[in-house]
N, C-alpha and C. Protein backbone atom coordinates (compact mmCIF):
# COMPACT_ATOMS: atom_id res chain seq x y z
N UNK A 1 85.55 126.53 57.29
CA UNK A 1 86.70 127.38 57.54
C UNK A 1 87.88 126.82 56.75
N UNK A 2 88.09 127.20 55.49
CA UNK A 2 89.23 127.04 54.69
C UNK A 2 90.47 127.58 55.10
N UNK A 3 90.56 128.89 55.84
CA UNK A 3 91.47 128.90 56.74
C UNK A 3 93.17 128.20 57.44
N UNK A 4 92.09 127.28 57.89
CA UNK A 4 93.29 125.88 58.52
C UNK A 4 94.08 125.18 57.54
N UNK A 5 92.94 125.20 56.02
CA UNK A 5 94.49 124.74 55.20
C UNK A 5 95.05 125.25 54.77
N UNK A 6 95.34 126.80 54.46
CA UNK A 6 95.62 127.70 53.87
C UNK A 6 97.24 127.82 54.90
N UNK A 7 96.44 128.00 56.51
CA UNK A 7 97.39 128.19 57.35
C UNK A 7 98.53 126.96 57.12
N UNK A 8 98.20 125.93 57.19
CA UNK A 8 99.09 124.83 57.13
C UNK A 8 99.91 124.89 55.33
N UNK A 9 99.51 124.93 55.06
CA UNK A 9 100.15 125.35 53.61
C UNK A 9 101.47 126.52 53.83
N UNK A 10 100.98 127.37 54.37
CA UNK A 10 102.14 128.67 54.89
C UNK A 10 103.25 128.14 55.57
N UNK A 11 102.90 127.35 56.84
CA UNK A 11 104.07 126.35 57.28
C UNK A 11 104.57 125.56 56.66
N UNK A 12 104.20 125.19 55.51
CA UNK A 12 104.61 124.05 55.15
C UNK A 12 106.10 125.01 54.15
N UNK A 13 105.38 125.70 53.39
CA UNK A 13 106.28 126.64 52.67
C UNK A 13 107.30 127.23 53.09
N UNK A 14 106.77 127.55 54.35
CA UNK A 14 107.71 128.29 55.58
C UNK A 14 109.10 127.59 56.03
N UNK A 15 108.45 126.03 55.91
CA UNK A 15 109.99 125.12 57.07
C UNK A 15 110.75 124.82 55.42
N UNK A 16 109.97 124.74 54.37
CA UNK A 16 110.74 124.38 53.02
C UNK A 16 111.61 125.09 53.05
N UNK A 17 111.01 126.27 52.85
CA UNK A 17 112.38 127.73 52.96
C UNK A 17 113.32 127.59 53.76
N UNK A 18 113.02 127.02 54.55
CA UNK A 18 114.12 127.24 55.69
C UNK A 18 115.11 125.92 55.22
N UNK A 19 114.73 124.87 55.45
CA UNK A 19 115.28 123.73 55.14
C UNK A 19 116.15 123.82 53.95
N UNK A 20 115.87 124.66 53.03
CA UNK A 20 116.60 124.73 51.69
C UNK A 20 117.84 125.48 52.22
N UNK A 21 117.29 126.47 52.99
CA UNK A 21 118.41 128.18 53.16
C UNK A 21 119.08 127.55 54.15
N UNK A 22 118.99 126.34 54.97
CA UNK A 22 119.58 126.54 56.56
C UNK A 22 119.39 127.07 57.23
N UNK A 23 117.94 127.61 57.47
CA UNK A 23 117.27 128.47 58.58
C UNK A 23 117.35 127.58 59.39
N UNK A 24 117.76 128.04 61.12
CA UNK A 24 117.36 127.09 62.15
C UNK A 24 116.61 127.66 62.81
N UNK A 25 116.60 128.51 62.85
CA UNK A 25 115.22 129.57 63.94
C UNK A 25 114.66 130.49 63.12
N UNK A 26 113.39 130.05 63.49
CA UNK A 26 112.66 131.47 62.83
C UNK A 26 111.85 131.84 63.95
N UNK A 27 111.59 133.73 63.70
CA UNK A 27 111.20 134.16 64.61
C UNK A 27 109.96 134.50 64.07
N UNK A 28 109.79 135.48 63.22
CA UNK A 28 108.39 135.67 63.17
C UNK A 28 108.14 135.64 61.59
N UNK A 29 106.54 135.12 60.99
CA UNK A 29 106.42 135.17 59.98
C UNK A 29 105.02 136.63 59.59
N UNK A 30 105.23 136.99 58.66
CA UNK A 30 104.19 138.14 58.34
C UNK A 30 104.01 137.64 56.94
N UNK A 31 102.34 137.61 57.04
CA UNK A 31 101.18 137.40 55.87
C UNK A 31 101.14 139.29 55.16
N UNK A 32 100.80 139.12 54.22
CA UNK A 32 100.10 140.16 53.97
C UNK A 32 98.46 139.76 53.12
N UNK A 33 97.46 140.07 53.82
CA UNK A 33 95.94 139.78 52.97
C UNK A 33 95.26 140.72 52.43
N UNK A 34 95.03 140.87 51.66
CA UNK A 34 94.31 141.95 50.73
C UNK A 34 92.43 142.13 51.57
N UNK A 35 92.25 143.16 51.88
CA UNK A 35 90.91 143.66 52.28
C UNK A 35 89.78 142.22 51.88
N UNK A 36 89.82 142.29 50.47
CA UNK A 36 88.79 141.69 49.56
C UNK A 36 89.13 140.21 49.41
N UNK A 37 89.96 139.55 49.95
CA UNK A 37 90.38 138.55 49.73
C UNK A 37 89.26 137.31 50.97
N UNK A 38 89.55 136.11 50.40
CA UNK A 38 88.76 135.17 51.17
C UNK A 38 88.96 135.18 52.52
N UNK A 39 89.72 135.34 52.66
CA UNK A 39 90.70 134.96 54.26
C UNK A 39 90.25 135.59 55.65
N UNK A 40 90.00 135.09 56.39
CA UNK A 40 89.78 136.21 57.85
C UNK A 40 90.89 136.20 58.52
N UNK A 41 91.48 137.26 58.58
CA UNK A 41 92.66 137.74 60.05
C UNK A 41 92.09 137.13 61.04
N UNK A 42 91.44 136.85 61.52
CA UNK A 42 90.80 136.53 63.29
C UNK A 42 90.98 134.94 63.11
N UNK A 43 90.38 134.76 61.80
CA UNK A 43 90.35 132.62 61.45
C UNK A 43 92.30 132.30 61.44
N UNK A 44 92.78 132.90 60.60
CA UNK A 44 94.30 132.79 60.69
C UNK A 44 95.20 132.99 62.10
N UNK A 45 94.66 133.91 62.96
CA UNK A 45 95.14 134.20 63.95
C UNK A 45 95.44 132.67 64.83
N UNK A 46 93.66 132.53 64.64
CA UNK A 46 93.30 131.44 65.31
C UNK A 46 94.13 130.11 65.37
N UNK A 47 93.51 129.82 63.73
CA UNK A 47 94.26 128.68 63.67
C UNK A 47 95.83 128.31 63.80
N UNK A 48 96.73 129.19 63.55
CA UNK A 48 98.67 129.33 63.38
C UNK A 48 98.71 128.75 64.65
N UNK A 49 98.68 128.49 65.66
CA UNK A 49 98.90 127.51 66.92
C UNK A 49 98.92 126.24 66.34
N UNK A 50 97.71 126.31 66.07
CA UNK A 50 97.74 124.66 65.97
C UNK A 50 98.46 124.19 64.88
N UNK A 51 98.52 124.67 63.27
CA UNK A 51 99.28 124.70 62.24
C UNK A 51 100.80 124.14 62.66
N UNK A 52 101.28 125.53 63.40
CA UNK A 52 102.84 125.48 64.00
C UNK A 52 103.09 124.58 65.17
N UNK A 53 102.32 123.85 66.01
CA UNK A 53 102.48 123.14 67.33
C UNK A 53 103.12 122.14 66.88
N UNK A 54 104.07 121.59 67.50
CA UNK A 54 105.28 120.69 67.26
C UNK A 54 106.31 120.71 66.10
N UNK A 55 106.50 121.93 65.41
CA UNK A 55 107.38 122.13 64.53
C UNK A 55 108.42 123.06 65.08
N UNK A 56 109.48 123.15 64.28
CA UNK A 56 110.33 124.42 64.19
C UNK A 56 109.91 125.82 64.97
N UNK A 57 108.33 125.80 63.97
CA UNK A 57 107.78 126.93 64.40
C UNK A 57 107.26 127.11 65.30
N UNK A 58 106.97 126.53 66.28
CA UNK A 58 106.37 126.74 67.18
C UNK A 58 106.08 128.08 68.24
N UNK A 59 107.19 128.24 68.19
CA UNK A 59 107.44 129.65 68.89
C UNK A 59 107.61 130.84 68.07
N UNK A 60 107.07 130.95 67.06
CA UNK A 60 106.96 131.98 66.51
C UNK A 60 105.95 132.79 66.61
N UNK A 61 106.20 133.90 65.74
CA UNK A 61 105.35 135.11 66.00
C UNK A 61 104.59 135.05 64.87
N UNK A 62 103.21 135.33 64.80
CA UNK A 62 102.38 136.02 63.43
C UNK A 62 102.13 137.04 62.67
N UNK A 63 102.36 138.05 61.93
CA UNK A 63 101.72 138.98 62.01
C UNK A 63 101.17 139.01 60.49
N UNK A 64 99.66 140.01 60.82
CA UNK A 64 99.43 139.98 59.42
C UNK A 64 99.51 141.65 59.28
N UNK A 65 99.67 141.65 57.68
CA UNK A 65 99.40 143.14 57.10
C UNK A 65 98.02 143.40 56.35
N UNK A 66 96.92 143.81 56.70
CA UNK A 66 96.00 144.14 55.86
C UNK A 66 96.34 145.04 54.80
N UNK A 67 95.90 144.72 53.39
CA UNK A 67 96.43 145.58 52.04
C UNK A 67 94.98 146.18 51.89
N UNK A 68 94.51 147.26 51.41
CA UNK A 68 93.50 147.86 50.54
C UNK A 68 92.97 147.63 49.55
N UNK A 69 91.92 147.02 49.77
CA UNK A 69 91.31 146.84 48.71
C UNK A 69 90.70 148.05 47.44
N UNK A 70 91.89 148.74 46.91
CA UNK A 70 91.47 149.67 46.01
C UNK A 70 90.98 149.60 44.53
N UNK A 71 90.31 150.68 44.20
CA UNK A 71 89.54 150.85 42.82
C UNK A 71 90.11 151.50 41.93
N UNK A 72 90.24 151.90 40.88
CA UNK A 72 91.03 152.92 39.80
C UNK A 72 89.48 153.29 39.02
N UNK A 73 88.98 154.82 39.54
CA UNK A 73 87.14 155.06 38.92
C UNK A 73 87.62 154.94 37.33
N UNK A 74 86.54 154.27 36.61
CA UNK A 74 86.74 154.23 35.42
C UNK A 74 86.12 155.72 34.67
N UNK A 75 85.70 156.50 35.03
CA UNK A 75 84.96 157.45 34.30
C UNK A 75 86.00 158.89 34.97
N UNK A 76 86.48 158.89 36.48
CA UNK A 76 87.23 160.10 36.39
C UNK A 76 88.69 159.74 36.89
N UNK A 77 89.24 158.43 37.23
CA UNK A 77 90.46 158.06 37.26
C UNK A 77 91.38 158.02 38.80
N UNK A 78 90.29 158.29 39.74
CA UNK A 78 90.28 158.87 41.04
C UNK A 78 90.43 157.22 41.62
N UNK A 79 91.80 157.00 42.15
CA UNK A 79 91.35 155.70 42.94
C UNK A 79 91.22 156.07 44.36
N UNK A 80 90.22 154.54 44.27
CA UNK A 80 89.46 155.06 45.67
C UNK A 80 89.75 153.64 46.48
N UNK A 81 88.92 153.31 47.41
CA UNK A 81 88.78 152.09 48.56
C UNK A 81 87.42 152.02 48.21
N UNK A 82 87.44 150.36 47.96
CA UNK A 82 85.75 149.82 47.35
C UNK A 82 85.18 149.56 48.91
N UNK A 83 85.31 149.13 49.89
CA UNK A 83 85.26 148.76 50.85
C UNK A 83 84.00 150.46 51.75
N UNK A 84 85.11 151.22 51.59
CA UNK A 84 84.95 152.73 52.30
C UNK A 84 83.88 153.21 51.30
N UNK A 85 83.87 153.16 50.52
CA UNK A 85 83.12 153.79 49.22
C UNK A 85 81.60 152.78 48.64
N UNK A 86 81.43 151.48 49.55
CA UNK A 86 80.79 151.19 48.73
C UNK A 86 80.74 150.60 47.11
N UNK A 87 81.62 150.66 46.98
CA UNK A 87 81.51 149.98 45.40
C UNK A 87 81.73 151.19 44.65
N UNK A 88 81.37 152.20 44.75
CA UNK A 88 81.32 153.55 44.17
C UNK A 88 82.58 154.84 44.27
N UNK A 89 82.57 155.15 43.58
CA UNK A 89 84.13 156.48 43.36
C UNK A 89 82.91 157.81 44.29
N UNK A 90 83.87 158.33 45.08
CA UNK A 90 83.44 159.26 46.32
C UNK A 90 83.88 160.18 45.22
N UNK A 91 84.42 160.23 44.41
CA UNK A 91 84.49 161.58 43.35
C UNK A 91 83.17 162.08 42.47
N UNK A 92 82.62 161.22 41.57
CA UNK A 92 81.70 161.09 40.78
C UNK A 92 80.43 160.21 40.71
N UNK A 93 81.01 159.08 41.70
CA UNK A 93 79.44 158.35 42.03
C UNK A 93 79.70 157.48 41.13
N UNK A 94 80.43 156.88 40.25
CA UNK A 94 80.42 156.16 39.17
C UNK A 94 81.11 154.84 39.87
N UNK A 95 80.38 153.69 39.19
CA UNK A 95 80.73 152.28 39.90
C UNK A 95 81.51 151.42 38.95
N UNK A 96 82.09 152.24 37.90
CA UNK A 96 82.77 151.38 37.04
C UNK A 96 84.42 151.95 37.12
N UNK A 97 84.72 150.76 37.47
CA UNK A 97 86.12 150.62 38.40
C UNK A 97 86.77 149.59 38.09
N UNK A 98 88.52 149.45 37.89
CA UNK A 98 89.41 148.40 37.78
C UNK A 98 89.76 148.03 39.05
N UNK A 99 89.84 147.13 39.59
CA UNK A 99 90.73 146.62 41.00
C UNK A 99 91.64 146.95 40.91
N UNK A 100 92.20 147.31 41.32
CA UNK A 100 94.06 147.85 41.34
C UNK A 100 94.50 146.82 42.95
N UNK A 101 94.14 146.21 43.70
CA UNK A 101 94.48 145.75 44.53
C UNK A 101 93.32 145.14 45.83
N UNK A 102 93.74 144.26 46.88
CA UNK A 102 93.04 143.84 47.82
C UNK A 102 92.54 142.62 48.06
N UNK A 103 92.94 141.64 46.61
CA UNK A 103 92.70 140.16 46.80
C UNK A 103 93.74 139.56 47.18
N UNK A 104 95.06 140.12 47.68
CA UNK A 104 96.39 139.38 47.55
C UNK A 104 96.23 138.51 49.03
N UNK A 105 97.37 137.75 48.69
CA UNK A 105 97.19 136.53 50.02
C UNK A 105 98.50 136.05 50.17
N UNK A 106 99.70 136.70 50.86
CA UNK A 106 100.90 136.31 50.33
C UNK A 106 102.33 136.22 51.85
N UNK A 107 103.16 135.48 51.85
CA UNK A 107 103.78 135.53 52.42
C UNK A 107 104.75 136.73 52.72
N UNK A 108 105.19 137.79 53.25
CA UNK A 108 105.81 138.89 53.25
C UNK A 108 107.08 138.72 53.45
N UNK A 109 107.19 138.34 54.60
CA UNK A 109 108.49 138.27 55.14
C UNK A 109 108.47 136.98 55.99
N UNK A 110 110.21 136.12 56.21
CA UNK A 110 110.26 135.75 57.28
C UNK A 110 111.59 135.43 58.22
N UNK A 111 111.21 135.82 59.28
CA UNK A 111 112.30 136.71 59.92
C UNK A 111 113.41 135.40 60.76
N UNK A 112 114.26 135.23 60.59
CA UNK A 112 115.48 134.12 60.81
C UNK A 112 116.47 134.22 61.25
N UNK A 113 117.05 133.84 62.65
CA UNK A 113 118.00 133.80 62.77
C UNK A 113 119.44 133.04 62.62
């Protein structure tokens, strides 16, 4: 579960930010993870307790945004969801496709009072 360092990495980035800006409270932080990306929502959920326990953060909130993992069909231009579709454009059946999105792994927002 790569997960836990990923999570701890986010905090770590998280209290930097703050420490630089003069954040003294933060309330909630939001991930955004791309469909296709390594990461499990349920493993992240998990682990952010323990990550945040005895910091700043402690009492904060999590949230994540799942992004779409979408396709751009290479043969009729129709983007689709690789995920929903199978690998394949629900237009033409054709499996040759650009990623246009769904690996991202990124901090969104974080919310400070």
């Amino acid at each position: 579960m790569h997960e836990l360092g990923v999570v701890i990495e986010v905090v770590r980035t998280v209290l930097d930010f703050a420490e630089r800006n003069g954040v003294t409270r933060i309330e909630t932080v939001v991930l955004q993870m791309g469909e296709l990306s390594s990461m499990v929502p349920k493993y992240i959920e998990d682990c952010y307790p323990a990550a945040v326990y005895g910091t700043k953060m402690q009492d904060t909130t999590l949230r994540i945004e799942i992004l779409p993992g979408n396709a751009l069909c290479g043969a009729c231009g129709k983007v689709f969801n690789l995920l929903r579709n199978a690998g394949g454009c629900p237009a033409c059946g054709s499996e040759e496709w650009e990623l246009l999105g769904g690996k991202e792994f990124m901090i969104k927002e974080i919310a400070a009072r």
